[in-house]
C-alpha atoms as a PDB file:
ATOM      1  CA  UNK A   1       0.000   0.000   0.000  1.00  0.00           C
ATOM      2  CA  UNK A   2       0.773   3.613  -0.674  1.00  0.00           C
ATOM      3  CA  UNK A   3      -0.151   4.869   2.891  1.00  0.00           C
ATOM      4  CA  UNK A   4       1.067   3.743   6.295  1.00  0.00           C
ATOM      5  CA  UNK A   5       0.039   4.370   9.993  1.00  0.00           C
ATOM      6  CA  UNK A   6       2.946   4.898  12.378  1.00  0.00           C
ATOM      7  CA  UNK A   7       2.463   6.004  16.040  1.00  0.00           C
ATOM      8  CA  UNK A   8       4.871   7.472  18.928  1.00  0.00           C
ATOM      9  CA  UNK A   9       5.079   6.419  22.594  1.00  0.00           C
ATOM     10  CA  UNK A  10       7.915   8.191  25.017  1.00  0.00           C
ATOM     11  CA  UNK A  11       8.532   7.307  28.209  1.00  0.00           C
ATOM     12  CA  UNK A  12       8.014   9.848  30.671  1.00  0.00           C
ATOM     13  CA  UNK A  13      11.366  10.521  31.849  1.00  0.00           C
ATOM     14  CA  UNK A  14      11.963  11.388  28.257  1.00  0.00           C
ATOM     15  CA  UNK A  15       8.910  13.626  27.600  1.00  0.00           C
ATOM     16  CA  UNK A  16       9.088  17.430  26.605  1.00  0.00           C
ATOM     17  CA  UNK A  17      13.046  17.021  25.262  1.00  0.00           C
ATOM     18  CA  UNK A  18      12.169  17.116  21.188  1.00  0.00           C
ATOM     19  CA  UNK A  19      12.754  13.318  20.792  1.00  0.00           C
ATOM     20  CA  UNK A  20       9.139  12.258  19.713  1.00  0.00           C
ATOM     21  CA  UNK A  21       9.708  15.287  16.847  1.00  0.00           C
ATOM     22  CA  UNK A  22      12.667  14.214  15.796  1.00  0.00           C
ATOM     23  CA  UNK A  23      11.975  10.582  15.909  1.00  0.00           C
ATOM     24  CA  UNK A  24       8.969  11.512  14.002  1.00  0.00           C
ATOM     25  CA  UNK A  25      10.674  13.569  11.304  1.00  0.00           C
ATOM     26  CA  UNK A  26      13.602  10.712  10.631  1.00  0.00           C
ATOM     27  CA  UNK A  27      10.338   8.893  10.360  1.00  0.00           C
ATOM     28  CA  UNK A  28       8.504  10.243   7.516  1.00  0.00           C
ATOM     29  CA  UNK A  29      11.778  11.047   5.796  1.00  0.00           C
ATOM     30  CA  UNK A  30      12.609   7.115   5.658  1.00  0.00           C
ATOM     31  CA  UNK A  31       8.716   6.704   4.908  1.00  0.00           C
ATOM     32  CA  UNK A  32       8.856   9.261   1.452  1.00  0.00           C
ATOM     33  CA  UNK A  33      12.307   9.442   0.117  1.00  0.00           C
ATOM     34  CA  UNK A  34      13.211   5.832   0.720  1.00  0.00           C
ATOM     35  CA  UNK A  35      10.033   3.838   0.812  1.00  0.00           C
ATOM     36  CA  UNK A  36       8.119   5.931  -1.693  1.00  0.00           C
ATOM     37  CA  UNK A  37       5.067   6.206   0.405  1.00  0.00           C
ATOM     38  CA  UNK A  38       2.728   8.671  -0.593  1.00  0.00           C
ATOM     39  CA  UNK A  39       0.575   9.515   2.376  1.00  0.00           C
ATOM     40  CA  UNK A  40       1.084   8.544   6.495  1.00  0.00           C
ATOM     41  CA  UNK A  41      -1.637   8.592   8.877  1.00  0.00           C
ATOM     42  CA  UNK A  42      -1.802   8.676  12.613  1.00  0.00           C
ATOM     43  CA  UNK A  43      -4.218   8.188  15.242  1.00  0.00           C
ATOM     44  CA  UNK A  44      -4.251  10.258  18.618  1.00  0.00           C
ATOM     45  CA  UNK A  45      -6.296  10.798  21.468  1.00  0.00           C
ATOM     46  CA  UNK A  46      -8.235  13.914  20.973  1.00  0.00           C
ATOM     47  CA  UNK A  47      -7.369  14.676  25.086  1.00  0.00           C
ATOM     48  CA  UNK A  48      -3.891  14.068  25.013  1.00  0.00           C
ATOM     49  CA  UNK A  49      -3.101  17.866  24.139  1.00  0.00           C
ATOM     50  CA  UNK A  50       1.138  17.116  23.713  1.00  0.00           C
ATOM     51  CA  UNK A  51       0.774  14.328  21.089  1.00  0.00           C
ATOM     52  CA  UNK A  52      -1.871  16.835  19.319  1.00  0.00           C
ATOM     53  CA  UNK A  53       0.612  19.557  19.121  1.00  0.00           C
ATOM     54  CA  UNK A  54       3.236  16.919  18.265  1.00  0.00           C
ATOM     55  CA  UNK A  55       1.138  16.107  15.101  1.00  0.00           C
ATOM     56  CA  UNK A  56       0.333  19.562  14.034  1.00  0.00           C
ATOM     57  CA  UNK A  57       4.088  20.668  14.509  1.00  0.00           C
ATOM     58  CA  UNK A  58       5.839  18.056  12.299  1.00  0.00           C
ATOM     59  CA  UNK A  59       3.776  19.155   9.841  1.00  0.00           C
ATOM     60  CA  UNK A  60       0.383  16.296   9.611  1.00  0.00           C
ATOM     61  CA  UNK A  61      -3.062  17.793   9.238  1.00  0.00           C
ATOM     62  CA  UNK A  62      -5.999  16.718  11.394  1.00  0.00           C
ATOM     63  CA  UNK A  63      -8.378  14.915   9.488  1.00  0.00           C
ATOM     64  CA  UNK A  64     -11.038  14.602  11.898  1.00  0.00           C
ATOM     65  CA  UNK A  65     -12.220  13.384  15.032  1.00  0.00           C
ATOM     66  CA  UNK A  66     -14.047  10.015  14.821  1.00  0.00           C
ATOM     67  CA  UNK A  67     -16.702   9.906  18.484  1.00  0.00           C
ATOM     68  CA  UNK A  68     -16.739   6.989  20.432  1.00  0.00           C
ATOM     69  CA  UNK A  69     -14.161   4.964  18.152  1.00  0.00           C
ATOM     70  CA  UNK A  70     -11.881   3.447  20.335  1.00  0.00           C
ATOM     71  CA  UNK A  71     -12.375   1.271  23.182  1.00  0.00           C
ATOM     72  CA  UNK A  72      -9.585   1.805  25.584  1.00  0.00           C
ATOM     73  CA  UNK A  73      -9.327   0.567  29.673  1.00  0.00           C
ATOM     74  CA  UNK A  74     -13.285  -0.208  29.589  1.00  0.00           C
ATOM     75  CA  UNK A  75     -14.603   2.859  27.993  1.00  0.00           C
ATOM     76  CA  UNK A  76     -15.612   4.385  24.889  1.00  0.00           C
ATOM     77  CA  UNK A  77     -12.951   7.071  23.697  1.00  0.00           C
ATOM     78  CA  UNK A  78     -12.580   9.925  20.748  1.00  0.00           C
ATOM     79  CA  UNK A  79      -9.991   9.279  17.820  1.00  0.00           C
ATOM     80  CA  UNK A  80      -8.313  12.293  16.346  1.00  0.00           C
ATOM     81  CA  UNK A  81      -7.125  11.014  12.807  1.00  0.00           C
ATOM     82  CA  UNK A  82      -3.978  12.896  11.456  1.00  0.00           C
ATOM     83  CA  UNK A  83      -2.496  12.591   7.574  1.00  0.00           C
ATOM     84  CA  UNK A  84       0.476  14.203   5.563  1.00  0.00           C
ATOM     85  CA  UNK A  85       0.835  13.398   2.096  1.00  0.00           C
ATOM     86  CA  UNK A  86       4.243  13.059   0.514  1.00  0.00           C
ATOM     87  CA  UNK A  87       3.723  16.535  -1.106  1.00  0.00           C
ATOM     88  CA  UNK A  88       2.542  17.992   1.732  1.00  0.00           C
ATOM     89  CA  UNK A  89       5.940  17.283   3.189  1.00  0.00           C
ATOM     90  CA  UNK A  90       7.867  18.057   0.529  1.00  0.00           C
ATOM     91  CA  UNK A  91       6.438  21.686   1.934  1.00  0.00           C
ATOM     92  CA  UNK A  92       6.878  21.147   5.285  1.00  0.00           C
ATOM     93  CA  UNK A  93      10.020  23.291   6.742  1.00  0.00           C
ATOM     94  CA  UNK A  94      12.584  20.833   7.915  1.00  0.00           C
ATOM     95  CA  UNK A  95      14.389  21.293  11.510  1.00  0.00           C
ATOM     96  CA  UNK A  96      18.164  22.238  10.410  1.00  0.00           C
ATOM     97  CA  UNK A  97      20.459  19.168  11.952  1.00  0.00           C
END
């Protein structure tokens, strides 16, 4: 397929320090130039207000928020659906190294 999911999870200790950007930005990199993928998708929990930023600020766009989707620890939860095409990113600013 053309289009792959990926998803992020950092440890606490290692929260707030850039690595889930960066790691994310290798990420899609590898994903475009040298797996030719044309779009990535990624699923986050509408309340979780860090990975939401996260998305937005390596560039994906918020496709929508799917209600009730998820089932997670017994109870019914929100899925906010994120997507960046490979021209999209193509446009997307680049951190310098």
């Amino acid at each position: 397929s053309d289009t792959v999911e990926i998803g992020i999870t950092v440890a606490p200790d290692f929260q707030g320090k850039g690595f889930a950007a960066e790691a994310v930005g290798h990420g899609l990199k590898f994903l475009f130039e040298e797996l030719g993928k044309e779009k990535v998708v990624a699923s986050v929990d509408p309340l979780n207000e860090k990975s939401m930023d996260l998305m937005k600020r390596v560039g994906f766009h918020l496709e929508g928020i799917h209600k009730d989707a998820c089932l997670f620890r017994g109870r019914w939860t929100d899925d906010a659906v994120f997507s960046m095409t490979r021209k999209q990113w193509k446009k997307t600013p680049k951190p310098s190294a």
